[in-house]
N, C-alpha and C. Protein backbone atom coordinates (compact mmCIF):
# COMPACT_ATOMS: atom_id res chain seq x y z
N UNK A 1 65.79 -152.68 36.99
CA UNK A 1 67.00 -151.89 36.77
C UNK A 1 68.12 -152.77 36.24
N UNK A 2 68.74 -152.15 35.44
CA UNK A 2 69.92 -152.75 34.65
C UNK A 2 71.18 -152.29 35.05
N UNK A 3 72.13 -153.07 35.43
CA UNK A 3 73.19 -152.61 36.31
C UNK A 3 74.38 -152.87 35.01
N UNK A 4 75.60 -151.83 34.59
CA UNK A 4 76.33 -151.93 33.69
C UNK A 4 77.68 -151.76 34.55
N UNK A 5 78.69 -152.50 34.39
CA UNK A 5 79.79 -153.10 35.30
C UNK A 5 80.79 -151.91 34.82
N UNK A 6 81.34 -151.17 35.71
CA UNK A 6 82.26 -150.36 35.39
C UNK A 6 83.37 -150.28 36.04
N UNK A 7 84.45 -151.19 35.54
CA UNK A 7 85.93 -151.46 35.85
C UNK A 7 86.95 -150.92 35.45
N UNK A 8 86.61 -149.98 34.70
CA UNK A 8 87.64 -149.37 33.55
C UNK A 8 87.96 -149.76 32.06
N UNK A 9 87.51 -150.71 31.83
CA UNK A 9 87.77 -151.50 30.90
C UNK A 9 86.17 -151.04 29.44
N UNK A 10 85.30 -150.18 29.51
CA UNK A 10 84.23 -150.85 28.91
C UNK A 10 83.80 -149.60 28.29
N UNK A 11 82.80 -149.65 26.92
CA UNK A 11 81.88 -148.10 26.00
C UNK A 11 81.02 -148.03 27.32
N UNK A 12 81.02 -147.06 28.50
CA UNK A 12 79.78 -147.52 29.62
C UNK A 12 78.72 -146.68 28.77
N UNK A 13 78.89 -145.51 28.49
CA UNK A 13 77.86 -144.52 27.88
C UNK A 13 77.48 -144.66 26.89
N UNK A 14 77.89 -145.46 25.78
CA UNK A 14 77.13 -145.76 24.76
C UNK A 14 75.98 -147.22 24.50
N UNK A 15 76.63 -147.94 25.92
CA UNK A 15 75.58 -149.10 26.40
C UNK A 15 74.68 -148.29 27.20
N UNK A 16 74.69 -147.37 27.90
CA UNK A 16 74.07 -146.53 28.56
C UNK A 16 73.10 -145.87 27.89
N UNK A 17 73.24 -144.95 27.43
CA UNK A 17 72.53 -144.72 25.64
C UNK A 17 71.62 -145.35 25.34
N UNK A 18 72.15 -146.30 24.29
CA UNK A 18 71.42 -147.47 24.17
C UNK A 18 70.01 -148.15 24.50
N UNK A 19 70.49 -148.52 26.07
CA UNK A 19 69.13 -148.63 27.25
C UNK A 19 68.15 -147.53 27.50
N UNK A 20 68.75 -146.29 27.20
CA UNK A 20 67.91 -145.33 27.70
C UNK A 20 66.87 -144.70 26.28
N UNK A 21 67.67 -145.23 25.09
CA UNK A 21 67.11 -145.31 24.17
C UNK A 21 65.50 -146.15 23.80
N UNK A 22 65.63 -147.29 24.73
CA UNK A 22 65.10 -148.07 24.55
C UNK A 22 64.46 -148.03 25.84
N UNK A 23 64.08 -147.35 26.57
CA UNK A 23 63.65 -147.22 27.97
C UNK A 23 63.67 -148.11 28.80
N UNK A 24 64.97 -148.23 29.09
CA UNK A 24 65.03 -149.53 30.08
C UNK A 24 66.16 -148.62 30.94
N UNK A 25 65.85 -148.53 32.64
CA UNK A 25 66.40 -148.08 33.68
C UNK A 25 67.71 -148.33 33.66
N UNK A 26 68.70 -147.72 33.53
CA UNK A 26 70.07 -148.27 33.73
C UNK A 26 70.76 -147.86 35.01
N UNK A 27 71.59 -148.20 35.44
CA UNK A 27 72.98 -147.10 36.03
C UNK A 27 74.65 -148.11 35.91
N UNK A 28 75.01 -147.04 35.96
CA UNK A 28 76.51 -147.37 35.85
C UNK A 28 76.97 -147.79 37.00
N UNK A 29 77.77 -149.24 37.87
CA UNK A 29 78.03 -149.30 38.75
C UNK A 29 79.77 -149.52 39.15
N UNK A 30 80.06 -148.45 39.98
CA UNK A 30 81.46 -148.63 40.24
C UNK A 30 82.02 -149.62 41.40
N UNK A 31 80.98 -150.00 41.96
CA UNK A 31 81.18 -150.64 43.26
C UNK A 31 80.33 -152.10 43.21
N UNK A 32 80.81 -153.34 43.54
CA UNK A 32 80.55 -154.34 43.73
C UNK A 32 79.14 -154.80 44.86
N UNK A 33 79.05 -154.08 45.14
CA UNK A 33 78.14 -154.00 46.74
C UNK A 33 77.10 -153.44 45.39
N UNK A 34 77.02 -152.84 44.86
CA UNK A 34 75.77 -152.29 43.92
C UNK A 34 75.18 -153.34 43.11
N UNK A 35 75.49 -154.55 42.61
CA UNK A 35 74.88 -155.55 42.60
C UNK A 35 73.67 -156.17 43.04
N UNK A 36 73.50 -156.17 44.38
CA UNK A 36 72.15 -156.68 44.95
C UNK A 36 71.30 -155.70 44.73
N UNK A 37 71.01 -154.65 44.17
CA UNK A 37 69.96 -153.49 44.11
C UNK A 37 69.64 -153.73 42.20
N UNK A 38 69.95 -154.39 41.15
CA UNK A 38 69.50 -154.55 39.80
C UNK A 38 69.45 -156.26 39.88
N UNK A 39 68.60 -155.99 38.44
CA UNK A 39 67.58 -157.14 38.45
C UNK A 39 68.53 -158.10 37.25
N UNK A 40 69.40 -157.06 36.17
CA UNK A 40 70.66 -158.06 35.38
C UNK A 40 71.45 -157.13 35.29
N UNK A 41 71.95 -157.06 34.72
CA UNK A 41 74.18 -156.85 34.28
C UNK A 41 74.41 -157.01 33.14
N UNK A 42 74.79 -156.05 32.63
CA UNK A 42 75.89 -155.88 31.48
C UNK A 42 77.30 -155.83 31.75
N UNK A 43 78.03 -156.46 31.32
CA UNK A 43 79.35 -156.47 31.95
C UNK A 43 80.58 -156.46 30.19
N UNK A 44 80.30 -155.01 29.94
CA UNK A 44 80.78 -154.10 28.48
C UNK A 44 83.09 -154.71 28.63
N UNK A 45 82.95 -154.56 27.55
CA UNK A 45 84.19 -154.38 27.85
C UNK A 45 85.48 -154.35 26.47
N UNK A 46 86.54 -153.62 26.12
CA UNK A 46 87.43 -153.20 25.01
C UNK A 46 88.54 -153.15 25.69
N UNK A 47 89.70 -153.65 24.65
CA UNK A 47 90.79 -154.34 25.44
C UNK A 47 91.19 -155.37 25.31
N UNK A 48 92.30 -155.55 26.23
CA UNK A 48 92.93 -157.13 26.00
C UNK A 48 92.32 -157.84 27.29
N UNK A 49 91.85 -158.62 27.27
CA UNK A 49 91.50 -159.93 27.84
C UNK A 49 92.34 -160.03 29.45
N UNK A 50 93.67 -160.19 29.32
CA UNK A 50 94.49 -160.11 30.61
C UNK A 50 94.36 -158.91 31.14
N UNK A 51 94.64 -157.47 30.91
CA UNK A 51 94.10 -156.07 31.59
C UNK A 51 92.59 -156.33 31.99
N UNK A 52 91.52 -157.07 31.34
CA UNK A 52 90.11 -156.83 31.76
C UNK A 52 90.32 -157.70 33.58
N UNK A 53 90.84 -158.73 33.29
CA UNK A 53 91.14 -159.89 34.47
C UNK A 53 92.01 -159.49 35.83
N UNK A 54 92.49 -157.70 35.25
CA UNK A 54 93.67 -157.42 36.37
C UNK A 54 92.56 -156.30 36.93
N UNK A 55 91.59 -155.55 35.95
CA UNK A 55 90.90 -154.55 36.20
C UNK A 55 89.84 -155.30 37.23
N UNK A 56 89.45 -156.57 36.70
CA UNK A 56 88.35 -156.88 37.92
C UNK A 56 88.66 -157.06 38.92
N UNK A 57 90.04 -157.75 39.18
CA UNK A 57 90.39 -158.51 40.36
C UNK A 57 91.08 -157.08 41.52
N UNK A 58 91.50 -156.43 40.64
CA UNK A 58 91.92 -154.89 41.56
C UNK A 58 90.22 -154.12 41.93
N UNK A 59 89.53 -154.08 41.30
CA UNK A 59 88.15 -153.46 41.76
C UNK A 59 87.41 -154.38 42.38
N UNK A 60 88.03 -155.69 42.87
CA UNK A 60 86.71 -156.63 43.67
C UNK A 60 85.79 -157.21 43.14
N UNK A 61 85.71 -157.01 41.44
CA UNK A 61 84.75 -157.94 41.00
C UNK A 61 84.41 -158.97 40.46
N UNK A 62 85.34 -160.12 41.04
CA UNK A 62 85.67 -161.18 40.41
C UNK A 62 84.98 -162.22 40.98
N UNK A 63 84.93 -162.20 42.42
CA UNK A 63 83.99 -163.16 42.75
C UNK A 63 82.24 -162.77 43.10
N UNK A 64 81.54 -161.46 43.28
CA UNK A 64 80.86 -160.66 43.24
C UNK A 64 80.46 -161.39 41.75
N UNK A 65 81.06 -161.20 40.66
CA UNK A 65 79.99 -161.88 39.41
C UNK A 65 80.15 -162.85 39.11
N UNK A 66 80.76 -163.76 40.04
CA UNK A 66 80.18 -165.26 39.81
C UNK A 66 79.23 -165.64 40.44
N UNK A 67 79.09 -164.68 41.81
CA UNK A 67 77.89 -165.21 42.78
C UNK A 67 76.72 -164.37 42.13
N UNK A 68 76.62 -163.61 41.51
CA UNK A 68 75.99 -162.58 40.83
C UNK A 68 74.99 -163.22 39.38
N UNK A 69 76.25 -164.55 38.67
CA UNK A 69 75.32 -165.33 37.94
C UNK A 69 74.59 -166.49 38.28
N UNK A 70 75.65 -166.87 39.81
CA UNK A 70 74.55 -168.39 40.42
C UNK A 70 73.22 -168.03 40.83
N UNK A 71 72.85 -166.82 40.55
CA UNK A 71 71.93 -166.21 41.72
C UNK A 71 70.61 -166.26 40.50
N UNK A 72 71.00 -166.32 39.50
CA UNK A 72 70.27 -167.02 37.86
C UNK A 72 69.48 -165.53 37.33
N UNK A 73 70.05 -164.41 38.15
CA UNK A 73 69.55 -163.39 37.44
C UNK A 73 70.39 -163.21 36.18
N UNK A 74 69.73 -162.13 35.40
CA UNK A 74 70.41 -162.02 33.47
C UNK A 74 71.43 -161.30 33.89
N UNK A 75 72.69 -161.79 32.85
CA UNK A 75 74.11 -161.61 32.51
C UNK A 75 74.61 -161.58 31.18
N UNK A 76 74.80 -160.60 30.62
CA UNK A 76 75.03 -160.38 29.16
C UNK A 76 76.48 -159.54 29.09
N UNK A 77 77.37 -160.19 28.74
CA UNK A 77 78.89 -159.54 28.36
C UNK A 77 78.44 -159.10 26.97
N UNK A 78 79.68 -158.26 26.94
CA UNK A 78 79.80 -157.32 25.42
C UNK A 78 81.18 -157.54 25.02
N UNK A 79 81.36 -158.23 23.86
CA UNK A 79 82.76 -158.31 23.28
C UNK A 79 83.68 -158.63 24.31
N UNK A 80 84.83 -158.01 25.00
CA UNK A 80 85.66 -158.24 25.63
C UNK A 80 85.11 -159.08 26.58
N UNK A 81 83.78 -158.50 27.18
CA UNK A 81 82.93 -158.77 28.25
C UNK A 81 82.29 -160.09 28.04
N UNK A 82 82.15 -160.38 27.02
CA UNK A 82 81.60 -161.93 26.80
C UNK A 82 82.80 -162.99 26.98
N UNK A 83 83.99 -162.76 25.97
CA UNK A 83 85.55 -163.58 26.35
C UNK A 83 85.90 -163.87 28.04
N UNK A 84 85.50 -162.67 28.64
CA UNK A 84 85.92 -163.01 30.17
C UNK A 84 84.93 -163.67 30.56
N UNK A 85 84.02 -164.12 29.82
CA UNK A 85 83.00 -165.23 30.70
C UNK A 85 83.49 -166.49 30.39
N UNK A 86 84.63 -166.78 29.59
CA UNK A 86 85.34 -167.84 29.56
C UNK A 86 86.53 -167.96 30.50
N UNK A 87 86.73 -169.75 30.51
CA UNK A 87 87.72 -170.46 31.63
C UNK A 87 89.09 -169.37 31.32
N UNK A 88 89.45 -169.43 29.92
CA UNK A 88 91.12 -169.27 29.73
C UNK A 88 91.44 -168.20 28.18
N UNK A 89 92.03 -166.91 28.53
CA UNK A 89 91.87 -166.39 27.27
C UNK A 89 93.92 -166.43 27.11
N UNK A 90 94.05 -166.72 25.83
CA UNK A 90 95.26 -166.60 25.02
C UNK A 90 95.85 -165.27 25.07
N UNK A 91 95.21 -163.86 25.17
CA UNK A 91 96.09 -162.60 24.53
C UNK A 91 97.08 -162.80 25.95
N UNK A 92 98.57 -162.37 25.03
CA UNK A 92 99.48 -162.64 25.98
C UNK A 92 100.35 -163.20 27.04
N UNK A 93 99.58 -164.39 26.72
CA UNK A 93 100.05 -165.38 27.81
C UNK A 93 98.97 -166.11 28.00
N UNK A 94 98.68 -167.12 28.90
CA UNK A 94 97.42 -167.70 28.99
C UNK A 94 96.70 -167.34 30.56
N UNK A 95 95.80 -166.55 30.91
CA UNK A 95 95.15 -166.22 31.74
C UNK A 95 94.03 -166.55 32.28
N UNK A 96 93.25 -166.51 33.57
CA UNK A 96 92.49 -166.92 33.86
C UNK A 96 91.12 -166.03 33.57
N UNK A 97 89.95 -166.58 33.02
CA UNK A 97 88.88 -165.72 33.12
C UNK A 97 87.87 -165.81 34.22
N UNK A 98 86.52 -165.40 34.34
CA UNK A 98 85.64 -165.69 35.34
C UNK A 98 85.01 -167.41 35.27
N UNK A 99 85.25 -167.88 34.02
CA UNK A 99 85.12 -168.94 33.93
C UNK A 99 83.49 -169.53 34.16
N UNK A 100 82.71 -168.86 33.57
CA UNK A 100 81.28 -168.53 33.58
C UNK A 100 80.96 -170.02 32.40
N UNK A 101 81.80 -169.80 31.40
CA UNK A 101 81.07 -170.95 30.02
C UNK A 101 82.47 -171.87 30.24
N UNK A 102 82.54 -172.76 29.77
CA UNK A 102 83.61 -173.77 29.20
C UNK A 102 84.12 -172.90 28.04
N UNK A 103 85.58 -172.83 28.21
CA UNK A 103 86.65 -173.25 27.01
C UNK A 103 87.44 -172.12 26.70
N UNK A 104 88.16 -171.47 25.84
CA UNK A 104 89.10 -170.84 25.96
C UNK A 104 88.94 -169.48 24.62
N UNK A 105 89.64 -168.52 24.79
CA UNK A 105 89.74 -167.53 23.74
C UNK A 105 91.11 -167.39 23.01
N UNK A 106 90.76 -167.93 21.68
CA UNK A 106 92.23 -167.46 21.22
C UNK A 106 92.39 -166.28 20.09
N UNK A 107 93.28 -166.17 19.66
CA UNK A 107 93.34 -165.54 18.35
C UNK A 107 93.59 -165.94 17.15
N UNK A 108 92.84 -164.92 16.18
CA UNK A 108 92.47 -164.91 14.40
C UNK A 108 93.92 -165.56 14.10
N UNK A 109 93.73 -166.54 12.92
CA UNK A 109 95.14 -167.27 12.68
C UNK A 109 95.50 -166.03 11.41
N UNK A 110 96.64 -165.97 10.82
CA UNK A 110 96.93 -165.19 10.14
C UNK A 110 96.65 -165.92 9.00
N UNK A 111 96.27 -164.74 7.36
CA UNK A 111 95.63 -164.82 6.79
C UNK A 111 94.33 -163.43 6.19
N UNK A 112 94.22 -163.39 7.32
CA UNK A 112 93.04 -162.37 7.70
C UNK A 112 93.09 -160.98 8.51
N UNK A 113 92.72 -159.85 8.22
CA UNK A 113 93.12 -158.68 8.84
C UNK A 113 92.66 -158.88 10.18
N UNK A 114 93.68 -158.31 10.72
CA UNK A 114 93.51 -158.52 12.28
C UNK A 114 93.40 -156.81 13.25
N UNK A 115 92.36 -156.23 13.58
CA UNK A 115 91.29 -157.14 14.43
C UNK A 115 90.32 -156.98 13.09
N UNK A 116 89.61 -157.89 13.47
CA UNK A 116 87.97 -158.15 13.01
C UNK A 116 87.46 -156.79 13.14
N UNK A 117 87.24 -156.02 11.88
CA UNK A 117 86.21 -154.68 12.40
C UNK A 117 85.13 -154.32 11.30
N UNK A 118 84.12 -154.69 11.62
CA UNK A 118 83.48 -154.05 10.54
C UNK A 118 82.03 -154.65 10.81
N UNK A 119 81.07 -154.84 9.83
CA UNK A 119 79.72 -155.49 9.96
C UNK A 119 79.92 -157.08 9.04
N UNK A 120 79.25 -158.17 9.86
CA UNK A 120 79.31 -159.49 9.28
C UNK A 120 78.03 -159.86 9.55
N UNK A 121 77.58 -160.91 8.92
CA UNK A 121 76.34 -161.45 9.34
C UNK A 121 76.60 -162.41 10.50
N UNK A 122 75.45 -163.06 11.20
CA UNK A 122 75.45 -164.00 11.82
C UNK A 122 74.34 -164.49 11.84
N UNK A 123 74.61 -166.16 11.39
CA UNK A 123 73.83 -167.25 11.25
C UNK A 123 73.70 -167.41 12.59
N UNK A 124 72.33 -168.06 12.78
CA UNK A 124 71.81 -168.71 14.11
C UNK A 124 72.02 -169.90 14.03
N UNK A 125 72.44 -170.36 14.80
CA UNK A 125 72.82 -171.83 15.43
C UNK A 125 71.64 -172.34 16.25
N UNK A 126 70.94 -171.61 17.32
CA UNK A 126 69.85 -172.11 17.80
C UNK A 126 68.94 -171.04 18.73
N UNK A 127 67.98 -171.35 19.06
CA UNK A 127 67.05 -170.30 19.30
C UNK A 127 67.37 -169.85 20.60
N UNK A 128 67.16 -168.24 20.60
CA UNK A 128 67.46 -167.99 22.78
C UNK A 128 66.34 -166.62 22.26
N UNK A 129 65.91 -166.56 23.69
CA UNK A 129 65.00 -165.40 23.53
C UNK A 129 65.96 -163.95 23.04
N UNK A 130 67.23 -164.39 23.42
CA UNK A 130 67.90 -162.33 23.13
C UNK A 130 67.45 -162.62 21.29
N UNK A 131 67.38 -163.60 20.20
CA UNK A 131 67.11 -163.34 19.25
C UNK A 131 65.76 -163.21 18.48
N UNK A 132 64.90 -162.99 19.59
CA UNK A 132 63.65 -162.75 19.51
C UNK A 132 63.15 -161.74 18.40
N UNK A 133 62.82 -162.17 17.01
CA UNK A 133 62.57 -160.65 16.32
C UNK A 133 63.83 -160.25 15.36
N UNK A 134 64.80 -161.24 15.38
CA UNK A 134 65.86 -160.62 14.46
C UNK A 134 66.44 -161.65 13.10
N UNK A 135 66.08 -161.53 12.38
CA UNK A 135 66.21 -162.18 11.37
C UNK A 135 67.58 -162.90 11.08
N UNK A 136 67.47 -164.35 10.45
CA UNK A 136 68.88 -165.24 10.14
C UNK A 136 69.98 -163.99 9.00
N UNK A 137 70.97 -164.07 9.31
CA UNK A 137 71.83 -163.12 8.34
C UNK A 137 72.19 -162.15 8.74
N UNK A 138 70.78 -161.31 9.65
CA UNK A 138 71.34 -159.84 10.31
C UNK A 138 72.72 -159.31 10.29
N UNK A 139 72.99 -157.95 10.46
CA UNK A 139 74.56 -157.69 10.12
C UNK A 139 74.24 -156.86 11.73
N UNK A 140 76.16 -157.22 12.16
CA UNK A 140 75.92 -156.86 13.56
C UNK A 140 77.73 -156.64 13.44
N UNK A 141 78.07 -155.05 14.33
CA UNK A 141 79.73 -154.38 14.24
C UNK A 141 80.16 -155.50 14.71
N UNK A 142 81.30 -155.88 14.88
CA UNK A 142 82.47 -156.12 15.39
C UNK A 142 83.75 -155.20 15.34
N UNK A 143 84.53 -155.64 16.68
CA UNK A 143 85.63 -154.93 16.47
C UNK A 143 86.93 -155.95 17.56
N UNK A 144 87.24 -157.35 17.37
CA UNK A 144 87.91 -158.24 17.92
C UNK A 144 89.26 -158.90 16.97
N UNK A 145 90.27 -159.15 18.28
CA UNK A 145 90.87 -159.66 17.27
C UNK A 145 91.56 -160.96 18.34
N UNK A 146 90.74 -161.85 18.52
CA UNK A 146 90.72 -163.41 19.83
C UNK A 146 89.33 -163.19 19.16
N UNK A 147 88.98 -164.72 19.50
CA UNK A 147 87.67 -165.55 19.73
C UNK A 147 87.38 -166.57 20.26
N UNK A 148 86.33 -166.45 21.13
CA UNK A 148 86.11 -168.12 22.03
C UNK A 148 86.09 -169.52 21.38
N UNK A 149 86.60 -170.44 21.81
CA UNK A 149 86.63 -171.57 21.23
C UNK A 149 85.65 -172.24 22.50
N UNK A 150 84.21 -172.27 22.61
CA UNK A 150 83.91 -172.97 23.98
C UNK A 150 83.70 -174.78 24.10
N UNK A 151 83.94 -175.37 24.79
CA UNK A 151 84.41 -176.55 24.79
C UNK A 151 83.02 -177.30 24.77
N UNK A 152 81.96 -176.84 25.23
CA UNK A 152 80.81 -177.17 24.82
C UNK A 152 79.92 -176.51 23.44
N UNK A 153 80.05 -176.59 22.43
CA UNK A 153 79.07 -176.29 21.49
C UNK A 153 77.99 -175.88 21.29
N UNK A 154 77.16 -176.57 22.08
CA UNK A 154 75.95 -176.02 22.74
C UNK A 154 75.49 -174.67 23.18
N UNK A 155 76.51 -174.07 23.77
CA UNK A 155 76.37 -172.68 23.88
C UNK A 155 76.28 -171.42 22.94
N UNK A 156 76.83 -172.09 21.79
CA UNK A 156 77.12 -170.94 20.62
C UNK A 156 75.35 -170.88 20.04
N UNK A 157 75.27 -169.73 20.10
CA UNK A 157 73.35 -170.04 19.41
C UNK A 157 73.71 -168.79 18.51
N UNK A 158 74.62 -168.15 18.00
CA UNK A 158 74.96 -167.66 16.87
C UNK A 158 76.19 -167.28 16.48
N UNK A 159 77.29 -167.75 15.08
CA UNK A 159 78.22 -168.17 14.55
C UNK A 159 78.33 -167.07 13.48
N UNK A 160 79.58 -166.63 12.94
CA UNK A 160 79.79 -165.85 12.37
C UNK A 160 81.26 -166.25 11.50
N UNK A 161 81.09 -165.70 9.72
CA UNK A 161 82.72 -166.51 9.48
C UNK A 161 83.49 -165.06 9.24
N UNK A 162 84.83 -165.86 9.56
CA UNK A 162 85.52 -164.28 8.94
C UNK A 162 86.95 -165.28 9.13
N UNK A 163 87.10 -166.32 7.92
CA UNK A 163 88.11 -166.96 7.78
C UNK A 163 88.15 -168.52 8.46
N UNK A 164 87.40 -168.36 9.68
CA UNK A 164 87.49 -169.58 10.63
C UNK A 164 85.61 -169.02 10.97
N UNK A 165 84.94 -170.30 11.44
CA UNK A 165 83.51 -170.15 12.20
C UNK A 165 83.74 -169.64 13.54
N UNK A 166 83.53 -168.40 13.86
CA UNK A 166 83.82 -168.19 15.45
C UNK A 166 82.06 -167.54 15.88
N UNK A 167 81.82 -167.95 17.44
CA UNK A 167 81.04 -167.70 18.24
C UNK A 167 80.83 -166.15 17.93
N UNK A 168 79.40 -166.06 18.22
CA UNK A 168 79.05 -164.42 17.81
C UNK A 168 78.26 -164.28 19.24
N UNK A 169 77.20 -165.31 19.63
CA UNK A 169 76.46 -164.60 20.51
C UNK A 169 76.64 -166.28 20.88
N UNK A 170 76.87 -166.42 22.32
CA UNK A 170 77.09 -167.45 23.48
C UNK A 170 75.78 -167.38 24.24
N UNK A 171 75.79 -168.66 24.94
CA UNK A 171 75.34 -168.39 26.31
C UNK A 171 74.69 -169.77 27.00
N UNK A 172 73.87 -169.86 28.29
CA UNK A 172 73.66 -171.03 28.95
C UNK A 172 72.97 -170.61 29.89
N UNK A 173 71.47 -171.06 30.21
CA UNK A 173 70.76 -170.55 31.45
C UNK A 173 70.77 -168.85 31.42
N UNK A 174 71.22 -168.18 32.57
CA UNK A 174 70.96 -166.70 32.45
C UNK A 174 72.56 -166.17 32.46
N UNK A 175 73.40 -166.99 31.46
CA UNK A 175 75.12 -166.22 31.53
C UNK A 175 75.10 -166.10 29.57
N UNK A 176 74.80 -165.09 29.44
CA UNK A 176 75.04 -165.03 27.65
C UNK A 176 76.28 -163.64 27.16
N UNK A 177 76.70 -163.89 26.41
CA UNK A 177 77.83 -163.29 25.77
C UNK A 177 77.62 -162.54 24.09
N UNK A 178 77.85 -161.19 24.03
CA UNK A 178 78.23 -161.44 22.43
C UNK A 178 79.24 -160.80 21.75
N UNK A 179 79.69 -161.35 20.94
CA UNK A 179 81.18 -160.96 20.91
C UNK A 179 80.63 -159.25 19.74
N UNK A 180 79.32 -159.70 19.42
CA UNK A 180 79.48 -157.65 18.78
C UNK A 180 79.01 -156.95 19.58
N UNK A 181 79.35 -155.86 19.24
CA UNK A 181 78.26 -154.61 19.96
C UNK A 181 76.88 -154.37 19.64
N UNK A 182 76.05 -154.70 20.53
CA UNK A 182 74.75 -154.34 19.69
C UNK A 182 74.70 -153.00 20.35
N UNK A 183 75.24 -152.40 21.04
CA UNK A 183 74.80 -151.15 20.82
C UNK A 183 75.42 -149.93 20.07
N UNK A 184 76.17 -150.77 19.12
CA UNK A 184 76.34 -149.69 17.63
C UNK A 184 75.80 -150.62 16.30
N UNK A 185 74.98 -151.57 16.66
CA UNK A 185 74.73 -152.48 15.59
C UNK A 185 72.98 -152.36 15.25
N UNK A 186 73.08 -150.54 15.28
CA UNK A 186 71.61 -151.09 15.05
C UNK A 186 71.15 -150.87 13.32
N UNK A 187 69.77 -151.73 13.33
CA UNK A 187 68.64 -151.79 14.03
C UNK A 187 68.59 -153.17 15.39
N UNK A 188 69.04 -154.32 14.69
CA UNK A 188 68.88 -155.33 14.92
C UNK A 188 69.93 -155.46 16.33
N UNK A 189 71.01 -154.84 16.66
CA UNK A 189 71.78 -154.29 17.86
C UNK A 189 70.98 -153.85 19.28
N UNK A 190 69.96 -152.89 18.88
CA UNK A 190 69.21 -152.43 19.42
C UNK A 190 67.80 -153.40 19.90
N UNK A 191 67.62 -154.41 18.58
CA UNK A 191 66.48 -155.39 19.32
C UNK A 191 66.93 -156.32 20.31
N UNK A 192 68.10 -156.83 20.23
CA UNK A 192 68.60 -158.06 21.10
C UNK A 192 68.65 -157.08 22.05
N UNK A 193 69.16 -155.72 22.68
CA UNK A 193 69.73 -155.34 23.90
C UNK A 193 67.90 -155.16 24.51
N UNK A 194 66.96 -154.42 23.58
CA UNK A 194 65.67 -154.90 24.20
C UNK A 194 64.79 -156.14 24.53
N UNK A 195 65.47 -157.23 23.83
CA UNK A 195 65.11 -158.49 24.29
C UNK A 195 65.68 -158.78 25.28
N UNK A 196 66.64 -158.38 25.97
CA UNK A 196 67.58 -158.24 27.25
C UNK A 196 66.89 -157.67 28.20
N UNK A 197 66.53 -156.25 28.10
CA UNK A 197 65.95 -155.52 28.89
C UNK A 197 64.40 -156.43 28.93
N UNK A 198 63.42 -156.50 28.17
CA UNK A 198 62.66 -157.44 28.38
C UNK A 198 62.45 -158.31 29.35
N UNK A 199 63.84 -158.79 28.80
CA UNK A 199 63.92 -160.32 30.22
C UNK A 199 64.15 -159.86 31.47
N UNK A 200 64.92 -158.87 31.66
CA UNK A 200 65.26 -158.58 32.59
C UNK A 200 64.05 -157.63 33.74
N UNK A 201 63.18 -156.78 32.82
CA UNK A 201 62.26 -156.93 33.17
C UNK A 201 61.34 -157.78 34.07
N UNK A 202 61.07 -159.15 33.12
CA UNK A 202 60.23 -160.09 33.86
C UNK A 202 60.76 -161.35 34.86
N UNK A 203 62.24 -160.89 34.92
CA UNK A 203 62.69 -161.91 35.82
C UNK A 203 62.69 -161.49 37.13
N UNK A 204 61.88 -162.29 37.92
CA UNK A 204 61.44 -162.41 39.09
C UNK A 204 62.39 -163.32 40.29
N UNK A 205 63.75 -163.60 39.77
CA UNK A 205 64.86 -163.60 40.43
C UNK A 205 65.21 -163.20 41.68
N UNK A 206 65.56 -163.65 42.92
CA UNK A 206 65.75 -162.81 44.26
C UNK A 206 67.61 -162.71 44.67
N UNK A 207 67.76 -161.68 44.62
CA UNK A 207 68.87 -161.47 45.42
C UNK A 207 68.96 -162.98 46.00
N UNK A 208 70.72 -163.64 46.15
CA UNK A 208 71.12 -164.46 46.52
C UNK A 208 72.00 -163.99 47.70
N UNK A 209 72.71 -162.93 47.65
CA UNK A 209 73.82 -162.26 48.77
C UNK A 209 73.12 -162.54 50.16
């Protein structure tokens, strides 16, 4: 079962969709305690960065998904939802995130229409199973206007330009991020969220709580 984080902040029904499209068990969870009953997490999210950080910490789920990723079951943010897996995001001030990856989110320098919306490619930087099946170049939505700067490099395993090189799809062990939607990015939208479900599938992970 695939547990999708619902704080107020996130598309829940069209990630919902999505999964069910692709037959993978979902539910929507409003409560933090619903955690120990799914096997990974989607944690969706649209918005500014500081509202996502006020929405978790008022619904209780701030420390719930950090113990939620030590526990090494799968963790996949969506756009907003990937930025809050960083230390420190820029919109508005400088704020704290869950602090899941190293390094910070800022925003598009001017120059360039702001937000980011549309379809771009993304080059692979390095291999992770969510790109299992999807070809170098693929075109995948966006709709951002911040991007992670993560302080380790290593994590970025796919890069995208749109004026400056920014992070497209993050990640480290079982905490991965992507700053598009794959679940309006299909075809290739639709394979990564089943290479997700996949994993999530075969991970044999135990409750840590």
């Amino acid at each position: 079962m695939i547990g999708i984080v619902d704080y107020g902040r996130g598309n829940l029904r069209s990630v919902e969709k999505a999964l069910a499209k692709l037959n993978f068990p979902a539910k929507i969870m409003t409560e933090p305690e619903e955690l120990k009953a799914v096997q990974g997490i989607i944690l969706p999210g649209v918005g500014a960065f500081a509202d996502a950080m006020a929405a978790l910490k008022e619904k209780s789920w701030i420390e719930p998904l950090r113990q939620y990723a030590a526990s090494g079951r799968p963790f996949l943010g969506i756009c907003l939802g990937m930025q809050v897996l960083f230390a420190i995001g820029e919109e508005h001030g400088e704020h704290q995130g869950l602090a899941l990856l190293p390094g910070r989110v800022v925003r598009f320098s001017e120059g360039r229409k702001v937000p980011h919306m549309g379809w771009n490619t993304m080059h692979q930087e390095r291999p992770s199973l969510l790109l299992k099946g999807i070809p170098e170049e693929a075109f995948f939505y966006f709709v951002h206007s911040y991007y992670a700067v993560p302080d380790d490099p290593e994590v970025v395993a796919g890069s995208c330009d749109y004026g400056v090189r920014f992070p497209a799809l993050v990640g480290r062990d079982n905490v991965w991020g992507a700053q598009f939607h794959p679940e309006k990015s299909s075809p290739w939208g639709l394979t990564l969220l089943e290479n997700f479900g996949r994993w999530v599938s075969e991970n044999d992970c135990v409750s840590s709580y």
